[in-house]
Protein backbone atom coordinates (compact mmCIF):
# COMPACT_ATOMS: atom_id res chain seq x y z
CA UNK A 1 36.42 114.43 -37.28
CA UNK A 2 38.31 114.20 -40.77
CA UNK A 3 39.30 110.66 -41.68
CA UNK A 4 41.73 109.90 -43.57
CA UNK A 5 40.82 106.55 -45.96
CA UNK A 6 44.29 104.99 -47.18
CA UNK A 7 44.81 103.61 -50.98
CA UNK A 8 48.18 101.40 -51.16
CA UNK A 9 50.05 100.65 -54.71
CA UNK A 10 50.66 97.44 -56.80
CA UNK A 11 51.86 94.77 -55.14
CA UNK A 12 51.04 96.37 -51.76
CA UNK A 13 48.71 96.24 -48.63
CA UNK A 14 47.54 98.46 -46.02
CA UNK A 15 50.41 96.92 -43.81
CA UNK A 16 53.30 99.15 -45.29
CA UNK A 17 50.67 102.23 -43.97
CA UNK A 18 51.18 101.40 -39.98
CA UNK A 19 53.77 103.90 -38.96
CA UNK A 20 52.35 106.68 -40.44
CA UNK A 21 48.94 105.80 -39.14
CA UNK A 22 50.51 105.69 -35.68
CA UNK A 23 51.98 109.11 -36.22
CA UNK A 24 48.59 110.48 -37.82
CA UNK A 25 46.55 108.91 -34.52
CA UNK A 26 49.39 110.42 -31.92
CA UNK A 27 48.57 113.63 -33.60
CA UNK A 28 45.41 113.09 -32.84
CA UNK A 29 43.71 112.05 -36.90
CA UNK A 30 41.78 108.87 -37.40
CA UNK A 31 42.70 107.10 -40.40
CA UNK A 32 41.47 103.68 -42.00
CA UNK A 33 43.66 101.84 -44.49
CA UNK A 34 42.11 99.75 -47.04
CA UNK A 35 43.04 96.22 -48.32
CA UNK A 36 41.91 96.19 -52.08
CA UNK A 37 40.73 92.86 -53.40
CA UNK A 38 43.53 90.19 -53.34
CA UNK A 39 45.84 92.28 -50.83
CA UNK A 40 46.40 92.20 -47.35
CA UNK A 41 45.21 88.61 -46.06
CA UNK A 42 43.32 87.62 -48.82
CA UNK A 43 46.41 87.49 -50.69
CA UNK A 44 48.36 84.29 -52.15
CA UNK A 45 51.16 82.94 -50.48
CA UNK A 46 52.23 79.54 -51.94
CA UNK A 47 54.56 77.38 -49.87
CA UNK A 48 56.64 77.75 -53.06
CA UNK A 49 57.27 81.14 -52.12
CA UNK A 50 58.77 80.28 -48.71
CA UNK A 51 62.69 78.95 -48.59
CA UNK A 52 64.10 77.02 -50.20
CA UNK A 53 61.66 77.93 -52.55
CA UNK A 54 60.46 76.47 -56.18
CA UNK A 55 60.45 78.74 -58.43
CA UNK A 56 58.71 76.40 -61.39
CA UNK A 57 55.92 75.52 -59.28
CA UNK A 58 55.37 79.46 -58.06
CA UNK A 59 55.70 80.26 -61.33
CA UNK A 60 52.00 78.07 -61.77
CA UNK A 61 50.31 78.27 -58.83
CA UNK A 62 46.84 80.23 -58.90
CA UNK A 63 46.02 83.05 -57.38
CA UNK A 64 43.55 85.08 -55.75
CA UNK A 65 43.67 88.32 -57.09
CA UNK A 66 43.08 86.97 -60.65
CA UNK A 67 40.40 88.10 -62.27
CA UNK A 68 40.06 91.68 -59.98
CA UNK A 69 39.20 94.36 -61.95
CA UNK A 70 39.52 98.53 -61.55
CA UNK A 71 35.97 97.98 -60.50
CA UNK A 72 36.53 96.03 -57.71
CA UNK A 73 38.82 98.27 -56.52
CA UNK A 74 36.51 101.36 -56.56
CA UNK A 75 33.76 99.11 -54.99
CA UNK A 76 35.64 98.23 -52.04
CA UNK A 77 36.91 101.97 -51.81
CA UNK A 78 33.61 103.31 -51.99
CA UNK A 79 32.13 100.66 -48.94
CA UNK A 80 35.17 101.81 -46.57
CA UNK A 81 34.27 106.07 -47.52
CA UNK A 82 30.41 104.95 -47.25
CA UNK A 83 31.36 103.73 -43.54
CA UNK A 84 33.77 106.83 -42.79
CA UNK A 85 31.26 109.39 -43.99
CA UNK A 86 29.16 108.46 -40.94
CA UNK A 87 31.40 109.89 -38.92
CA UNK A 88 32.03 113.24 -40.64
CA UNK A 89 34.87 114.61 -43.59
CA UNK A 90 36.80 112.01 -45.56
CA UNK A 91 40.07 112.55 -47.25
CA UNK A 92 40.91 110.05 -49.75
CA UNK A 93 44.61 109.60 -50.36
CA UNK A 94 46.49 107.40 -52.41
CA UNK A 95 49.73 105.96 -53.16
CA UNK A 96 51.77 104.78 -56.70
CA UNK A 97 49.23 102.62 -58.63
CA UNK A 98 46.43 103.06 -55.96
CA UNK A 99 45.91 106.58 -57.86
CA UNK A 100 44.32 104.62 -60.68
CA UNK A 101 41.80 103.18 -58.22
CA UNK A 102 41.11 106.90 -56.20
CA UNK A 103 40.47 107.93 -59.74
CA UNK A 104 37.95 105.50 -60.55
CA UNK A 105 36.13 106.12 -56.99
CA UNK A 106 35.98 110.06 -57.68
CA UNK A 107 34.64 109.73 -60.98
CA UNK A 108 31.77 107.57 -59.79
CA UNK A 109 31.17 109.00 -55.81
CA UNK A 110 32.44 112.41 -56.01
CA UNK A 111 29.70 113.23 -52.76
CA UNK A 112 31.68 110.80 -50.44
CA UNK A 113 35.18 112.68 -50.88
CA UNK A 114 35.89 116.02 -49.19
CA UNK A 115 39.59 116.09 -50.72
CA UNK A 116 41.58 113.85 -52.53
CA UNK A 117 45.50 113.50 -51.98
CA UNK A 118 47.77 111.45 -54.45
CA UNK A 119 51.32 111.17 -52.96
CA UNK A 120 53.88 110.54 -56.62
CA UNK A 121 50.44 108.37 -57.33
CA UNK A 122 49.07 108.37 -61.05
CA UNK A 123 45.99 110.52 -61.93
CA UNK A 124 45.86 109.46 -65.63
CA UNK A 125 44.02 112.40 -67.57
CA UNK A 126 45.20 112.72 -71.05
CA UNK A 127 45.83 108.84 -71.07
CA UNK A 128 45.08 105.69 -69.89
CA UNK A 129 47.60 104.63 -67.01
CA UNK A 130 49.69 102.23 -69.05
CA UNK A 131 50.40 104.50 -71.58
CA UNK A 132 52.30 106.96 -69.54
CA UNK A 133 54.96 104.33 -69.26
CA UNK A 134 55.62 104.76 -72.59
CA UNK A 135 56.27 108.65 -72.65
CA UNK A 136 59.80 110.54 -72.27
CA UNK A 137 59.03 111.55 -68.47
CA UNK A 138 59.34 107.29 -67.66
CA UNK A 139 62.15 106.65 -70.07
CA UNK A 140 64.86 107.24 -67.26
CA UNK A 141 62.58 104.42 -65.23
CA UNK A 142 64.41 100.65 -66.03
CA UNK A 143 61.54 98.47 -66.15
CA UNK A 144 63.46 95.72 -67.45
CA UNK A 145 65.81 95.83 -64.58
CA UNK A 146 62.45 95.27 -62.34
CA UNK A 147 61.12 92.52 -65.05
CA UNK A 148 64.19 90.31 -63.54
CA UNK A 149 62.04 88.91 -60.74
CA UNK A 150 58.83 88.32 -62.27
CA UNK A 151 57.84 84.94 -61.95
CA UNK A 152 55.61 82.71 -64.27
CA UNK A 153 53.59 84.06 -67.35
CA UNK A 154 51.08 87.05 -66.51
CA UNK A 155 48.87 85.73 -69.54
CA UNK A 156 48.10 82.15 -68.51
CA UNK A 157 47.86 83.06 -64.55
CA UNK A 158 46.21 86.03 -65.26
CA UNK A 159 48.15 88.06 -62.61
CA UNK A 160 51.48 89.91 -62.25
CA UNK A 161 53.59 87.66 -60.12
CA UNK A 162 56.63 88.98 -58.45
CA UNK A 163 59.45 87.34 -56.01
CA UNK A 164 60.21 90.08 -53.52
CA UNK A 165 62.12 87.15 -51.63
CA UNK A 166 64.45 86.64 -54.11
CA UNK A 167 68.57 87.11 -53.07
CA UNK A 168 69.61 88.02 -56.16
CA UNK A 169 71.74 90.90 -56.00
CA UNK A 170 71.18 92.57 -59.01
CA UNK A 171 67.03 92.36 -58.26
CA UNK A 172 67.60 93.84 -54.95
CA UNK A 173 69.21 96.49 -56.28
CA UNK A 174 67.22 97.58 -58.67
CA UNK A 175 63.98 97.27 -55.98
CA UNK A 176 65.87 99.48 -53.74
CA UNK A 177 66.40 102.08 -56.62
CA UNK A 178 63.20 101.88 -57.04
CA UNK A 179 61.69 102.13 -53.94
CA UNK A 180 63.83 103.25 -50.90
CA UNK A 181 67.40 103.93 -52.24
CA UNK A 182 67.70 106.90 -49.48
CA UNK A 183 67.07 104.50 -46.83
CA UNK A 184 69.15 101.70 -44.98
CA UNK A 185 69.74 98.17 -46.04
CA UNK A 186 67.46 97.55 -42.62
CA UNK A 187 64.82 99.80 -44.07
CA UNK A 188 64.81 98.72 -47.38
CA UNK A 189 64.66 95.05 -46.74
CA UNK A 190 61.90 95.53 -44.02
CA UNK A 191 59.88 97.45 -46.59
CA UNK A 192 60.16 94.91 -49.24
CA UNK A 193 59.24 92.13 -46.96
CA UNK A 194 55.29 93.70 -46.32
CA UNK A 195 55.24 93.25 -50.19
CA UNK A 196 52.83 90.44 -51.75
CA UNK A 197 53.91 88.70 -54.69
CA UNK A 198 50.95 89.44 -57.02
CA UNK A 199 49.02 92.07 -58.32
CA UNK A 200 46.16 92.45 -60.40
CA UNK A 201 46.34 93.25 -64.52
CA UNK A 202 43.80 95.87 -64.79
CA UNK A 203 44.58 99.50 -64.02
CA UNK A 204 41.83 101.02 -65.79
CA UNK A 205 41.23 102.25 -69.88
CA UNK A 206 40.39 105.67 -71.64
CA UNK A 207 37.33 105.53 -69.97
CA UNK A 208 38.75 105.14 -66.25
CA UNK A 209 40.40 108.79 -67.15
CA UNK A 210 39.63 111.94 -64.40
CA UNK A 211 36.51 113.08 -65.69
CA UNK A 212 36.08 116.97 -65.05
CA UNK A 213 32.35 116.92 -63.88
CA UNK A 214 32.98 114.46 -61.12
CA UNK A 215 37.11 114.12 -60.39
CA UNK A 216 37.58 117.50 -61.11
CA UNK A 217 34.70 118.99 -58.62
CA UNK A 218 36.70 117.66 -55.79
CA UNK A 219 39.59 119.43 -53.78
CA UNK A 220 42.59 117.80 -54.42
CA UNK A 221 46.25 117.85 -53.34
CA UNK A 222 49.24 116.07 -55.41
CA UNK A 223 52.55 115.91 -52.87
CA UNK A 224 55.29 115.34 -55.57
CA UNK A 225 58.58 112.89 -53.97
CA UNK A 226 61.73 114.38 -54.70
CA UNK A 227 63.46 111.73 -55.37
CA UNK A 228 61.21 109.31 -56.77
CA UNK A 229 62.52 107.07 -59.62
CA UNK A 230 59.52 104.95 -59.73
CA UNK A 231 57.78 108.05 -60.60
CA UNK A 232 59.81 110.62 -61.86
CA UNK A 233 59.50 114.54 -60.70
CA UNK A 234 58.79 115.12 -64.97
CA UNK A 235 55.76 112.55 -64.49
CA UNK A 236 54.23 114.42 -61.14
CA UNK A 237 54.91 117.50 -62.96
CA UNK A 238 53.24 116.56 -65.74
CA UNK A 239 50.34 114.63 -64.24
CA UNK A 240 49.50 118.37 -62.74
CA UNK A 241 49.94 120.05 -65.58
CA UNK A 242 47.37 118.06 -67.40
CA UNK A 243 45.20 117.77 -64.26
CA UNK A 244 44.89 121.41 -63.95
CA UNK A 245 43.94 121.90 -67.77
CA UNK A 246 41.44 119.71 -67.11
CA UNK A 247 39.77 121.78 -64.29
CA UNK A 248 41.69 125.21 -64.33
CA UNK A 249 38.98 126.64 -61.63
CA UNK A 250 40.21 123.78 -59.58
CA UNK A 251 43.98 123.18 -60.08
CA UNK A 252 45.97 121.32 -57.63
CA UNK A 253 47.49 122.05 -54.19
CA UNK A 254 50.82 121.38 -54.54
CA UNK A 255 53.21 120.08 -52.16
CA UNK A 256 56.65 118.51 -52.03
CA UNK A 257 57.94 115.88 -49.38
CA UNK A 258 61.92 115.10 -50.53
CA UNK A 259 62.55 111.16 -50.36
CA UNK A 260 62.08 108.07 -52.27
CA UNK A 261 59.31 106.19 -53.36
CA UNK A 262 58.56 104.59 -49.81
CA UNK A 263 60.44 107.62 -47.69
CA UNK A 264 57.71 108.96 -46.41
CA UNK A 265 56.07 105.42 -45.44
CA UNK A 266 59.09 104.77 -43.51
CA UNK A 267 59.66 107.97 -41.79
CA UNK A 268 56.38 109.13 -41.73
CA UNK A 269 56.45 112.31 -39.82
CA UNK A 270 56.89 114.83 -42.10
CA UNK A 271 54.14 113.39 -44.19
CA UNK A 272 51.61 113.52 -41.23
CA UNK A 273 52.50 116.79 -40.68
CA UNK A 274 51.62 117.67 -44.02
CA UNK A 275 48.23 115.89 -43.86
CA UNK A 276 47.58 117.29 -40.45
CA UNK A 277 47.21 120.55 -42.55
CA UNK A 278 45.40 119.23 -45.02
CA UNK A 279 42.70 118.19 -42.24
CA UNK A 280 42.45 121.46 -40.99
CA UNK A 281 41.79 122.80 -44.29
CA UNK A 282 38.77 119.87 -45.19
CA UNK A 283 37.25 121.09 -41.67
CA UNK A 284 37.28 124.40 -42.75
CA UNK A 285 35.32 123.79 -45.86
């Protein structure tokens, strides 16, 4: 039986992937999300970050995902598909950021991966993942408007340090733009809440880049998200453009879910359905 081995984004866990596990294992899939380094409970949550909270001392506490590389990443990927593999097919899907890591693990286990799916996720070929947010397909993104809850310096802790608690209006806003404005208050808020305050600084270099004899040997699937402002349609468009120049014997399977950034998480059962296919299609090969 195909499983399905689950990559979450920045500042993310393998918490936000419960209801669409549930709907892949009523459906009859098994699936197995993964905590990278520093996520799920071996994240950092300060008593700072609780209410009433203190923002100066959050702002300087230490935390455990500094220091985690792209490398760790792909290592604890790679132990989760070793451990899947025994049990037949693995598709390797990821989310947002967690396409940086996916990448890394195809490049250096292509034999453990029987297709790879990147839902609006990046799959940096022409350049590194950073630099992407500097091209015209990002410029309609408002990074600064994000920027407004980071807490602390990133240089001297060595981390990316967000507070997804805070009641600012404006911040909530703009995280709901970016991540769930088609979905309730309810929805939103519940969403934000499975988010950890910090993430990691590396998301890979030049040499962390799809590499054709080992990336591009593997089936793969991009699902673009309609209505994705994190990730713009222009940037999934163009992320398969350059993916397919890449490997033009083995371009990508396109599909299209409509919804947000975190849509599909949320309401999960078109997505399942999707992937349900995309099972079928593994087993067949």
């Amino acid at each position: 039986m195909t499983t399905f081995v689950l990559v979450h984004g920045a500042f993310s866990n393998s918490f936000l992937f419960a209801p669409l596990q549930a709907e892949l294992a009523l459906r009859g899939h098994r699936s197995a999300a993964v905590d990278l380094p520093g996520h799920g409970f071996e994240a950092t949550y300060a008593r700072s970050y609780q209410a009433p909270q203190d923002l100066a001392e959050l702002g300087a506490v230490p935390g455990s995902i500094r220091g985690v590389t792209l490398a760790d990443n792909a290592s604890r990927v790679i132990e989760t598909l070793e451990r899947a593999r025994e049990h037949g097919p693995t598709v390797l899907l990821a989310h947002s950021r967690g396409g940086a890591t996916v990448t890394a693990v195809a490049n250096a286990r292509p034999d453990l991966i029987d297709r790879l799916v990147y839902v609006s996720a990046w799959a940096p070929v022409d350049l590194e993942v950073g630099a992407y947010y500097a091209e015209p397909e990002m410029a309609d993104v408002d990074a600064a408007a994000l920027m407004g809850a980071l807490v602390g310096d990133p240089a001297e802790l060595g981390l990316l340090r967000t507070n997804f608690r805070s009641a600012d209006p404006q911040v909530l806003g703009a995280f709901k733009e970016a991540f769930l404005a088609d979905g309730t208050d309810e929805e939103f808020l519940t969403a934000l809440n499975t988010f950890q305050p910090d993430e990691n600084l590396d998301a890979g270099t030049s040499a962390d880049r799809a590499q054709a004899d080992a990336w591009g040997t593997i089936p793969r699937t991009f699902v673009r998200l309609e209505a994705d402002t994190s990730m713009p349609l222009a940037m999934q468009d163009r992320l398969i453009r350059e993916g397919d120049a890449l490997t033009p014997d083995n371009p990508w399977d396109v599909r299209t879910l409509p919804g947000s950034h975190l849509m599909w998480l949320v309401r999960p059962g078109p997505a399942a359905e999707l992937l349900g296919d995309l099972t079928v299609r593994t087993d067949a090969t």
